[in-house]
PDB file of N, CA and C in Angstrom:
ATOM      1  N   UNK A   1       0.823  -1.193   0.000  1.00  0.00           N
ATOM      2  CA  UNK A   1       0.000   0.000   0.000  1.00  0.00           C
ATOM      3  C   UNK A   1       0.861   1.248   0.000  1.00  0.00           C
ATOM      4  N   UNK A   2       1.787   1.253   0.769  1.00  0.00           N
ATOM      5  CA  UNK A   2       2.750   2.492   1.248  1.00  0.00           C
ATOM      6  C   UNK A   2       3.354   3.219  -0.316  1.00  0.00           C
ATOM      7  N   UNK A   3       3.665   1.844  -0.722  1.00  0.00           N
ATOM      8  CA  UNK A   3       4.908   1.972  -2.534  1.00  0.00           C
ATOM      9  C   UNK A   3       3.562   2.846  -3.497  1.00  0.00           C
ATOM     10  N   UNK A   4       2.125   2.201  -3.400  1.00  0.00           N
ATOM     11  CA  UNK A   4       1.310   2.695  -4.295  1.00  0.00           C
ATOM     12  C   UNK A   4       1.116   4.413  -4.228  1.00  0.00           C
ATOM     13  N   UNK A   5       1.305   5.124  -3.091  1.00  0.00           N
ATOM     14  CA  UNK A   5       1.078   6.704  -2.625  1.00  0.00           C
ATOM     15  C   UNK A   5       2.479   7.343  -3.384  1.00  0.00           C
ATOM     16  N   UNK A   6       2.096   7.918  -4.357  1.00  0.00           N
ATOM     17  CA  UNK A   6       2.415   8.847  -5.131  1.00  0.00           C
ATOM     18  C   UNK A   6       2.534  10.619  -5.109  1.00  0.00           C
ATOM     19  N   UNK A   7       3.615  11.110  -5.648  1.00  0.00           N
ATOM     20  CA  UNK A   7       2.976  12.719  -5.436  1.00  0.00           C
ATOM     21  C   UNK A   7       2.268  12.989  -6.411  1.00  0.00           C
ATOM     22  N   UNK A   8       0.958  14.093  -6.505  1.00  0.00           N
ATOM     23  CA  UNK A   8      -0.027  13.712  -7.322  1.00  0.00           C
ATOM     24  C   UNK A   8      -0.971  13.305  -6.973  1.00  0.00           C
ATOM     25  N   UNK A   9      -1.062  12.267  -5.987  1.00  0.00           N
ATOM     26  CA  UNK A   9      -2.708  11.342  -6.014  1.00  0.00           C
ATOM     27  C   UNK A   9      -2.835  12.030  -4.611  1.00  0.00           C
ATOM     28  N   UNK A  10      -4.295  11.775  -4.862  1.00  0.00           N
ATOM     29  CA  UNK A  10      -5.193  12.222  -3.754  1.00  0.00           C
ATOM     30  C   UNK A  10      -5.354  10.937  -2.943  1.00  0.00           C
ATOM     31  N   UNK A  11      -5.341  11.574  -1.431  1.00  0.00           N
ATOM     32  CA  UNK A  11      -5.269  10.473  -0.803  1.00  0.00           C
ATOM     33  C   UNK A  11      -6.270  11.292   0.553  1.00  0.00           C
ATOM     34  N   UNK A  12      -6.578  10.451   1.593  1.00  0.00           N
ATOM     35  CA  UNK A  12      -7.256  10.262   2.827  1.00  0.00           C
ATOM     36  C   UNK A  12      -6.871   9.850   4.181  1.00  0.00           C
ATOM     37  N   UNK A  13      -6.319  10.779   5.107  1.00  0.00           N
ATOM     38  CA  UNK A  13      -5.944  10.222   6.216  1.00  0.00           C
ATOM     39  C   UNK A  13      -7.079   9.806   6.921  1.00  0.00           C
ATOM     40  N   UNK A  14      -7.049   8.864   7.525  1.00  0.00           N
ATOM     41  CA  UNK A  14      -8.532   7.871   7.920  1.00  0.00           C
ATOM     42  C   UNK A  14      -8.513   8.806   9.798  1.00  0.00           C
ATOM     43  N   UNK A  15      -7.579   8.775  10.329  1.00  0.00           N
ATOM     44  CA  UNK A  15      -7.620   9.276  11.965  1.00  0.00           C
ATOM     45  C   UNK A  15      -8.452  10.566  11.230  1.00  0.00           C
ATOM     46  N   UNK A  16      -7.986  11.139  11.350  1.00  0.00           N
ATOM     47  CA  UNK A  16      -8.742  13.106  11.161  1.00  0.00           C
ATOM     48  C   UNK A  16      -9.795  13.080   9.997  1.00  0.00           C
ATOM     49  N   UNK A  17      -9.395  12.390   9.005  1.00  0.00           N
ATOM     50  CA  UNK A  17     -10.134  12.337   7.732  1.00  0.00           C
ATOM     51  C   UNK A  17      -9.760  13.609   6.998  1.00  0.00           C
ATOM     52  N   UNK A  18      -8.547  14.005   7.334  1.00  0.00           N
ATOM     53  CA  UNK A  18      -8.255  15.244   5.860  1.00  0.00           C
ATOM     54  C   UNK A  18      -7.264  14.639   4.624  1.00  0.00           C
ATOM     55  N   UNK A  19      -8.543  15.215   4.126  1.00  0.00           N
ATOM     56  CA  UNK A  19      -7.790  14.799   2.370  1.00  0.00           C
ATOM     57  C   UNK A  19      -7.306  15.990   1.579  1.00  0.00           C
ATOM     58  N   UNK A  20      -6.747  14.971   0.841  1.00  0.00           N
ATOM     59  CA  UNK A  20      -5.609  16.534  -0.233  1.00  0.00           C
ATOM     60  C   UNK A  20      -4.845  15.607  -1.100  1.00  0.00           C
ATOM     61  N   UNK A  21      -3.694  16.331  -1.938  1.00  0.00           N
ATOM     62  CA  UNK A  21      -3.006  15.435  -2.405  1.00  0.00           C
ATOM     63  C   UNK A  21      -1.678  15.695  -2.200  1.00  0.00           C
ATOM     64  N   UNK A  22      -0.876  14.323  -1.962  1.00  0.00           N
ATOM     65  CA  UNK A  22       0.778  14.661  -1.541  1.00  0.00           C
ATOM     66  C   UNK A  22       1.050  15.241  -3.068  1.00  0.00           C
ATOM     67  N   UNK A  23       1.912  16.161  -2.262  1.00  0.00           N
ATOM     68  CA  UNK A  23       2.933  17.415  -3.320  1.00  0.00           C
ATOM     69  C   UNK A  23       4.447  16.785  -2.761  1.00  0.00           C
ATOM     70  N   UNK A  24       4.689  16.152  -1.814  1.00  0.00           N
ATOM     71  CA  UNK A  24       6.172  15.060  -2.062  1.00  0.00           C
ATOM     72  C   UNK A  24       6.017  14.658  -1.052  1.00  0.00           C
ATOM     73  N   UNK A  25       6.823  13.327  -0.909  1.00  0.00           N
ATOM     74  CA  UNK A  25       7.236  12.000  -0.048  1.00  0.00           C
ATOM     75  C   UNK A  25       8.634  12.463   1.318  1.00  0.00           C
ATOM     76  N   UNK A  26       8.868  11.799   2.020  1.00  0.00           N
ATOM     77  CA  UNK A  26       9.825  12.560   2.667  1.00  0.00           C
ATOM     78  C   UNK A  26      10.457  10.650   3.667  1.00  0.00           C
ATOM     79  N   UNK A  27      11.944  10.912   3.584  1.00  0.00           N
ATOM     80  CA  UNK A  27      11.856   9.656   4.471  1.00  0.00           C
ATOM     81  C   UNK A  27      13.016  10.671   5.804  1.00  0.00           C
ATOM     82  N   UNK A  28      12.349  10.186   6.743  1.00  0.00           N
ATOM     83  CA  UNK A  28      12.517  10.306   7.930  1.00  0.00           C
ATOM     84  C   UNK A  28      12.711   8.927   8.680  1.00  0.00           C
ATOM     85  N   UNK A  29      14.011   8.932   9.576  1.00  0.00           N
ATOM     86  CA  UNK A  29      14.061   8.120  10.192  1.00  0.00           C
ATOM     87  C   UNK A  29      13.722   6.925   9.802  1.00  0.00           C
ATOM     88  N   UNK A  30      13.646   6.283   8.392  1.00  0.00           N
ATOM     89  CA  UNK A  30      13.487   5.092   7.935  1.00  0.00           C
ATOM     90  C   UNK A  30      11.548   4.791   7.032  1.00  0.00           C
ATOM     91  N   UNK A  31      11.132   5.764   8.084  1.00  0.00           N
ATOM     92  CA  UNK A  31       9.922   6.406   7.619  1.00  0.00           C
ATOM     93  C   UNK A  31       9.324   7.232   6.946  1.00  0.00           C
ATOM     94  N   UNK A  32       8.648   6.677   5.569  1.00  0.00           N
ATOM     95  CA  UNK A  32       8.068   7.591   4.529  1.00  0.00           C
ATOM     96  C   UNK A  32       7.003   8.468   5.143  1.00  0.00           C
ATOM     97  N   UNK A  33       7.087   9.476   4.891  1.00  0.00           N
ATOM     98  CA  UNK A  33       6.020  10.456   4.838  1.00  0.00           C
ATOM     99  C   UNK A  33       5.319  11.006   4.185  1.00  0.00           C
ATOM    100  N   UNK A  34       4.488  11.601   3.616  1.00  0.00           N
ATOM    101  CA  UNK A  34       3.436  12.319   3.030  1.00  0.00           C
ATOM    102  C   UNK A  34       3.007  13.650   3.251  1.00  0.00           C
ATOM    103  N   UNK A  35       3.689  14.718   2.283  1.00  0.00           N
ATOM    104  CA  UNK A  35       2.765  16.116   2.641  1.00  0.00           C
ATOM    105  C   UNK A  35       1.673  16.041   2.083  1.00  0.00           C
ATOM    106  N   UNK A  36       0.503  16.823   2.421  1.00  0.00           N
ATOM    107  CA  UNK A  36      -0.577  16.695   1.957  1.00  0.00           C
ATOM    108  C   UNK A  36      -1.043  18.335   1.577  1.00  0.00           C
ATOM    109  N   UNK A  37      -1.230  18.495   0.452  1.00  0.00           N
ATOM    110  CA  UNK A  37      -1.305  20.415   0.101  1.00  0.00           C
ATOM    111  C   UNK A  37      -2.419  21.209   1.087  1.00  0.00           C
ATOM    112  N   UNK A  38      -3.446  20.149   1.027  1.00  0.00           N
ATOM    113  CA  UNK A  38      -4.144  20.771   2.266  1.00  0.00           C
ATOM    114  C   UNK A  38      -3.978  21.486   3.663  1.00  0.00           C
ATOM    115  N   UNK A  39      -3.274  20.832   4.563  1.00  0.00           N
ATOM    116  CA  UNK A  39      -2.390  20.890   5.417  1.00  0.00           C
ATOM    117  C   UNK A  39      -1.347  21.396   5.621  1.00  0.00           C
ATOM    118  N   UNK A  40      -0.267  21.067   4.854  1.00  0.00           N
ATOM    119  CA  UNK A  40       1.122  21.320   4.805  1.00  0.00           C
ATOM    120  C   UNK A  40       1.492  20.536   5.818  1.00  0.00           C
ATOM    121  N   UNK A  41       1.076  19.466   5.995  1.00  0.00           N
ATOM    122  CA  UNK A  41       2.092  18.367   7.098  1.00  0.00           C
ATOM    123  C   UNK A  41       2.379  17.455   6.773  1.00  0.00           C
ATOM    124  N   UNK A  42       2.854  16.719   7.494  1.00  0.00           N
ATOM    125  CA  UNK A  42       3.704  15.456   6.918  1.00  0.00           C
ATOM    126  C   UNK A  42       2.301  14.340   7.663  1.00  0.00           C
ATOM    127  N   UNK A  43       2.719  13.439   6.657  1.00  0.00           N
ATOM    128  CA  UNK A  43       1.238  11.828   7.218  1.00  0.00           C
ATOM    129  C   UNK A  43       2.022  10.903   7.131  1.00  0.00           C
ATOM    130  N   UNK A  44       2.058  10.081   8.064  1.00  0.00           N
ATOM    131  CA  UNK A  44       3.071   8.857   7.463  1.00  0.00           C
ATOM    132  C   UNK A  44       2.056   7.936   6.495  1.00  0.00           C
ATOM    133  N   UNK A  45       3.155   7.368   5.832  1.00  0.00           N
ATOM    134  CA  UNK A  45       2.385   6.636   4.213  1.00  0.00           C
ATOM    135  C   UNK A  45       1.455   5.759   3.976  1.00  0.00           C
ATOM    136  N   UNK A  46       2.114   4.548   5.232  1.00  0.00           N
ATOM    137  CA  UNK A  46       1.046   3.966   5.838  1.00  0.00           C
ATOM    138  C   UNK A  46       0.065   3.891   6.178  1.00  0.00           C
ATOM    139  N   UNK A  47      -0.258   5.301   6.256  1.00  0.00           N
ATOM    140  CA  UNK A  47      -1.748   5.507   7.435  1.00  0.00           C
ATOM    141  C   UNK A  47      -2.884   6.126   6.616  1.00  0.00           C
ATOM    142  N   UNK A  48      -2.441   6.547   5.031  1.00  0.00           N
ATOM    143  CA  UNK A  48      -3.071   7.266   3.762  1.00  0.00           C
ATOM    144  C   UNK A  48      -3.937   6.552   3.189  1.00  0.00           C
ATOM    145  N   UNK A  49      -5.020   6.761   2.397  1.00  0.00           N
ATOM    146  CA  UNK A  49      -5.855   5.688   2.012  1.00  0.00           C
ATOM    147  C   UNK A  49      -5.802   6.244   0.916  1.00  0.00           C
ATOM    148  N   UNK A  50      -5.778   5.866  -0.402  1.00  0.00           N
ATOM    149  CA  UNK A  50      -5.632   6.243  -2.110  1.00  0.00           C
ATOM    150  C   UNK A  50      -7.674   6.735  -2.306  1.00  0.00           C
ATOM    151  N   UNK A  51      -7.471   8.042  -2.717  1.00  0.00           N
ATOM    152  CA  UNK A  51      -9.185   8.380  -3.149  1.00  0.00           C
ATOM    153  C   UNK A  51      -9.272   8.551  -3.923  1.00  0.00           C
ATOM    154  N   UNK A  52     -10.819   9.299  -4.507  1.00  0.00           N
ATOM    155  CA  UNK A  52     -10.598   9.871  -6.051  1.00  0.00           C
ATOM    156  C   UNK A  52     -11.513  11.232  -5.348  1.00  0.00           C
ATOM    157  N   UNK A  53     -11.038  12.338  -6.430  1.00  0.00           N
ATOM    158  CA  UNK A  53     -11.759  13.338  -6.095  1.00  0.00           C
ATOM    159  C   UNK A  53     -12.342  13.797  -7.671  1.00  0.00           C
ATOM    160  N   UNK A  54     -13.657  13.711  -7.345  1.00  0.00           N
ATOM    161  CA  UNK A  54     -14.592  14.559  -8.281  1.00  0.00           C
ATOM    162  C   UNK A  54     -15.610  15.297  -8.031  1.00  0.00           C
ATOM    163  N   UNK A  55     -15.374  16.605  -8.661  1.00  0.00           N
ATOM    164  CA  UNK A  55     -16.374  17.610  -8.498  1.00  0.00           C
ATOM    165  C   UNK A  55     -16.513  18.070  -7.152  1.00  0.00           C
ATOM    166  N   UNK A  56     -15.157  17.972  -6.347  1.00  0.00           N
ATOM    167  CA  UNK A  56     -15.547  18.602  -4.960  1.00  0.00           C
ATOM    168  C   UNK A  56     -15.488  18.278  -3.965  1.00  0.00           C
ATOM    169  N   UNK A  57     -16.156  16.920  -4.646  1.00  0.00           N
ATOM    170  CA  UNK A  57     -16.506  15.141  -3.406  1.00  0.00           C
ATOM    171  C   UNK A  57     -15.254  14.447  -3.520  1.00  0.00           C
ATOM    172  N   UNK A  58     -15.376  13.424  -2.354  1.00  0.00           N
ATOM    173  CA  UNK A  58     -14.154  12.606  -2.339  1.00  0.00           C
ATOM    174  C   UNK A  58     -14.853  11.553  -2.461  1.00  0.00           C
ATOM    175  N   UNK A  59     -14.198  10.546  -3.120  1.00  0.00           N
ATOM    176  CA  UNK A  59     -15.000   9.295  -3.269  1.00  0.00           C
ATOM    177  C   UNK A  59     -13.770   7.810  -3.027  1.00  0.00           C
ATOM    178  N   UNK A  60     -14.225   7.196  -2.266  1.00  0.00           N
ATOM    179  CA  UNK A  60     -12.937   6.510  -1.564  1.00  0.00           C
ATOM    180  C   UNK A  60     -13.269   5.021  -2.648  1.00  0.00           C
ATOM    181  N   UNK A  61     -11.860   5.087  -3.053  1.00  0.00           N
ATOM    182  CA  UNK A  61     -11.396   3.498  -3.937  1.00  0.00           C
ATOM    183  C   UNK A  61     -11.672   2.459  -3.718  1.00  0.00           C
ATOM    184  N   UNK A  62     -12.676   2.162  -4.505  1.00  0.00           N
ATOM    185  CA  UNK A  62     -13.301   0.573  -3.732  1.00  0.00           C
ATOM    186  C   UNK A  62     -11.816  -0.667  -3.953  1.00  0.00           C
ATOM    187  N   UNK A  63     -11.641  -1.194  -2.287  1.00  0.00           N
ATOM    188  CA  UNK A  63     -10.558  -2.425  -2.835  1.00  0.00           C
ATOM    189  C   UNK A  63     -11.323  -3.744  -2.249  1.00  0.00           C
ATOM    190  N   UNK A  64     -11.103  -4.825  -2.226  1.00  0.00           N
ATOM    191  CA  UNK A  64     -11.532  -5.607  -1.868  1.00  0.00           C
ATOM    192  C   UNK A  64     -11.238  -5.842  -0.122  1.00  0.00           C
ATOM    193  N   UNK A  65     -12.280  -6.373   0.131  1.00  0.00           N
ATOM    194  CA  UNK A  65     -12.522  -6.183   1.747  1.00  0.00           C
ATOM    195  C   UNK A  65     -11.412  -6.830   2.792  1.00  0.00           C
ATOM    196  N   UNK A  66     -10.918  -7.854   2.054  1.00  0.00           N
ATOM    197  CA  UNK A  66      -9.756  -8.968   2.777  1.00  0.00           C
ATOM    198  C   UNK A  66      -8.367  -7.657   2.553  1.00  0.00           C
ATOM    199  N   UNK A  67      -8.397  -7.282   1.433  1.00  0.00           N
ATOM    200  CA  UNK A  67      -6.813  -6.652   1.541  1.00  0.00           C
ATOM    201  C   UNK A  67      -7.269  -5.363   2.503  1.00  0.00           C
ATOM    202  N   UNK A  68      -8.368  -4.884   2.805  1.00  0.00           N
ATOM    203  CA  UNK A  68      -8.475  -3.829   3.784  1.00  0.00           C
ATOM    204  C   UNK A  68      -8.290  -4.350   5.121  1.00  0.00           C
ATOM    205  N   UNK A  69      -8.530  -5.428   5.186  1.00  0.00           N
ATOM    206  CA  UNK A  69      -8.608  -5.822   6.511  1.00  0.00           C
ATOM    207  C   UNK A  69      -7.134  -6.426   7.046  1.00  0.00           C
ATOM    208  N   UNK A  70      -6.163  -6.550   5.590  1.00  0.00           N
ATOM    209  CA  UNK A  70      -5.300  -7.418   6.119  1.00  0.00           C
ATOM    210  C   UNK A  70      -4.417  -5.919   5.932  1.00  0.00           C
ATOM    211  N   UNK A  71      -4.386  -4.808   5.453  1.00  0.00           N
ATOM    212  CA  UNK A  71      -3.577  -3.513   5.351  1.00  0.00           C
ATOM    213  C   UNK A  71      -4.363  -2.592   6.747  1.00  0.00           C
ATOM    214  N   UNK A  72      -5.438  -3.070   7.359  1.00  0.00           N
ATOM    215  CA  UNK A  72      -5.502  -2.667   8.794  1.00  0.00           C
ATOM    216  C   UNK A  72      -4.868  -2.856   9.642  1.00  0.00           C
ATOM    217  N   UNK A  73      -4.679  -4.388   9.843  1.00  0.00           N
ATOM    218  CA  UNK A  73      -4.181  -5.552  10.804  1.00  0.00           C
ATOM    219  C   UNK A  73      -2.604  -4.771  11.011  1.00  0.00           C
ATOM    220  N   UNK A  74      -1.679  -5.054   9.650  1.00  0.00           N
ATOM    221  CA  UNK A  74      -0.423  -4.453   9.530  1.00  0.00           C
ATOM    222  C   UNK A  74      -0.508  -3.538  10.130  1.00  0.00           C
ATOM    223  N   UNK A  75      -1.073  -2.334  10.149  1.00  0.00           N
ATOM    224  CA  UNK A  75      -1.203  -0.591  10.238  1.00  0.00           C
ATOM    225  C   UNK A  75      -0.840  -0.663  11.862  1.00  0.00           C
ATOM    226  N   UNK A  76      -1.696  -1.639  12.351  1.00  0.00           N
ATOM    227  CA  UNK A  76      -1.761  -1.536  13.596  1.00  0.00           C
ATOM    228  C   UNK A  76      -0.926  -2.092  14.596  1.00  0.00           C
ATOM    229  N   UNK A  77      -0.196  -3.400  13.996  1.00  0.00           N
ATOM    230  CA  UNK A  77       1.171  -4.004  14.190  1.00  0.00           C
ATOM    231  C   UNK A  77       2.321  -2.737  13.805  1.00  0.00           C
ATOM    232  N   UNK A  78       2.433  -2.468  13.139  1.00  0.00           N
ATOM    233  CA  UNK A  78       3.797  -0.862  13.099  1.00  0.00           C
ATOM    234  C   UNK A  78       3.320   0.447  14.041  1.00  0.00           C
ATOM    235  N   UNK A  79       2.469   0.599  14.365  1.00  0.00           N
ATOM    236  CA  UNK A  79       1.930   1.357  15.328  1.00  0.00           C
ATOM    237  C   UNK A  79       2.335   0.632  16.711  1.00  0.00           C
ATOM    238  N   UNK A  80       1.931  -0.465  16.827  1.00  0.00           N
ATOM    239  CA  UNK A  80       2.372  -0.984  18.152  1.00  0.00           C
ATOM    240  C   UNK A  80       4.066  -1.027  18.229  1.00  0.00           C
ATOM    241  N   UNK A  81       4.642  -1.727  17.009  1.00  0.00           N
ATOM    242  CA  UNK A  81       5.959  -1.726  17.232  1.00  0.00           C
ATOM    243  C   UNK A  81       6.488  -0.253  17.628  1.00  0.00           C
ATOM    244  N   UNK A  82       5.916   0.452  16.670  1.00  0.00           N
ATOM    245  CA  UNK A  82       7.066   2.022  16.729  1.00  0.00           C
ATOM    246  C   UNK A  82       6.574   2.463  17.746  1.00  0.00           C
ATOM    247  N   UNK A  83       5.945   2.445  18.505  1.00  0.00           N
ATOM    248  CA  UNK A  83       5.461   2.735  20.460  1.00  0.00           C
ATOM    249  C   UNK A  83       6.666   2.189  20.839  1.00  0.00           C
ATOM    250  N   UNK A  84       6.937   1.029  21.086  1.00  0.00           N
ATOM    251  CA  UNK A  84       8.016   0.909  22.147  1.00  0.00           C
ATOM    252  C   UNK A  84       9.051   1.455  21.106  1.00  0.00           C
ATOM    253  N   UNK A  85       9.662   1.979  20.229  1.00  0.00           N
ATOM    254  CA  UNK A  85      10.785   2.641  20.363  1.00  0.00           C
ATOM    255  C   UNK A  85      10.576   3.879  20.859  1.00  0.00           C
ATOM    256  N   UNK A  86       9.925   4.677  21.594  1.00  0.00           N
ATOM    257  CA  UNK A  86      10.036   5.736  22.036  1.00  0.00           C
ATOM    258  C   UNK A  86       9.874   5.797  23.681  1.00  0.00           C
ATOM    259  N   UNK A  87       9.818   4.252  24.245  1.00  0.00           N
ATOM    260  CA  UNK A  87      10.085   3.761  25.553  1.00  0.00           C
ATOM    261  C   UNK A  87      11.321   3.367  25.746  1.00  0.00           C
ATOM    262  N   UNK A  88      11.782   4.438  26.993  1.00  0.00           N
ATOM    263  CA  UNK A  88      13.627   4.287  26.807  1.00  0.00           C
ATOM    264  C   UNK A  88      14.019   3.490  28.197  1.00  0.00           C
ATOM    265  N   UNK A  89      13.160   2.744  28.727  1.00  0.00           N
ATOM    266  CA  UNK A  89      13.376   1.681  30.188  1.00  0.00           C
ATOM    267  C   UNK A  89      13.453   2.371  31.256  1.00  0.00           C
ATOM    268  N   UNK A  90      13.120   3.542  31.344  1.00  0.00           N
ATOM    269  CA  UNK A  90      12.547   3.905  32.537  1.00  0.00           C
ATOM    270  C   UNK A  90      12.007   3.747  33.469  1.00  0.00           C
ATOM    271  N   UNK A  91      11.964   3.229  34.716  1.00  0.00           N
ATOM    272  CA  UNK A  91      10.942   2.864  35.563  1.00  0.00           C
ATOM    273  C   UNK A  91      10.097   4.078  36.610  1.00  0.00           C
ATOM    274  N   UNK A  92       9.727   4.812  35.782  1.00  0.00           N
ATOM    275  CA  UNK A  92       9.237   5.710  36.238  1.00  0.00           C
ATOM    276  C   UNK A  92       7.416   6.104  36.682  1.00  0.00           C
ATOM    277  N   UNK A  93       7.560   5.863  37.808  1.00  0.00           N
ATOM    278  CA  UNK A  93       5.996   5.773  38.324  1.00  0.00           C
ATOM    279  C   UNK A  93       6.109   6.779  39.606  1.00  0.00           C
ATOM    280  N   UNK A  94       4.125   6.767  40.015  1.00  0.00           N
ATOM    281  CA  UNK A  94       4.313   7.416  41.211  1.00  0.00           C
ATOM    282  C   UNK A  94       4.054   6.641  42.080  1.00  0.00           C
ATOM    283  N   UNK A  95       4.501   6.790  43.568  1.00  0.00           N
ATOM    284  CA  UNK A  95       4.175   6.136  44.827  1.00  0.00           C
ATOM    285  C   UNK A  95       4.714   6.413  45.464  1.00  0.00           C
TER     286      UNK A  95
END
């Protein structure tokens, strides 16, 4: 999914739901990113959903239901992984 996001295509961040289209790619830290003209921020690539825009409307790319479910599953496995790299073994609590 990540390789298919292009600059040019209109795409859909699913958390916020703002759409636009990346104007360029960016790798960070091993991680592709996505500006989106709307915004001007970076999306990671992963997390973009490919749309179509006509006349105004956004109209989201029909794919088949198994590869959505199995490009969820993933989404949410690299989300969990890249959490613990930003846990540095701290044992830090209150009591």
């Amino acid at each position: 999914m990540a390789s298919e996001i292009m600059p040019g295509q209109a795409v859909r961040y699913g958390r916020t739901g703002t759409v636009g289209t990346v104007t360029r790619i960016e790798d960070i830290g091993g991680i592709l990113f996505g500006c989106i003209d709307t915004t001007n921020l970076l999306y990671r690539i992963d997390l973009l959903t490919p749309v179509e825009l006509r006349e105004g409307k956004v109209v989201k790319v029909k794919r088949d239901a198994r590869d959505a479910i199995t490009e969820e599953r993933l989404r949410e496995t690299v989300a969990a992984e890249s959490a613990w790299l930003n846990v540095d073994g701290a044992c830090e609590g209150g009591g």
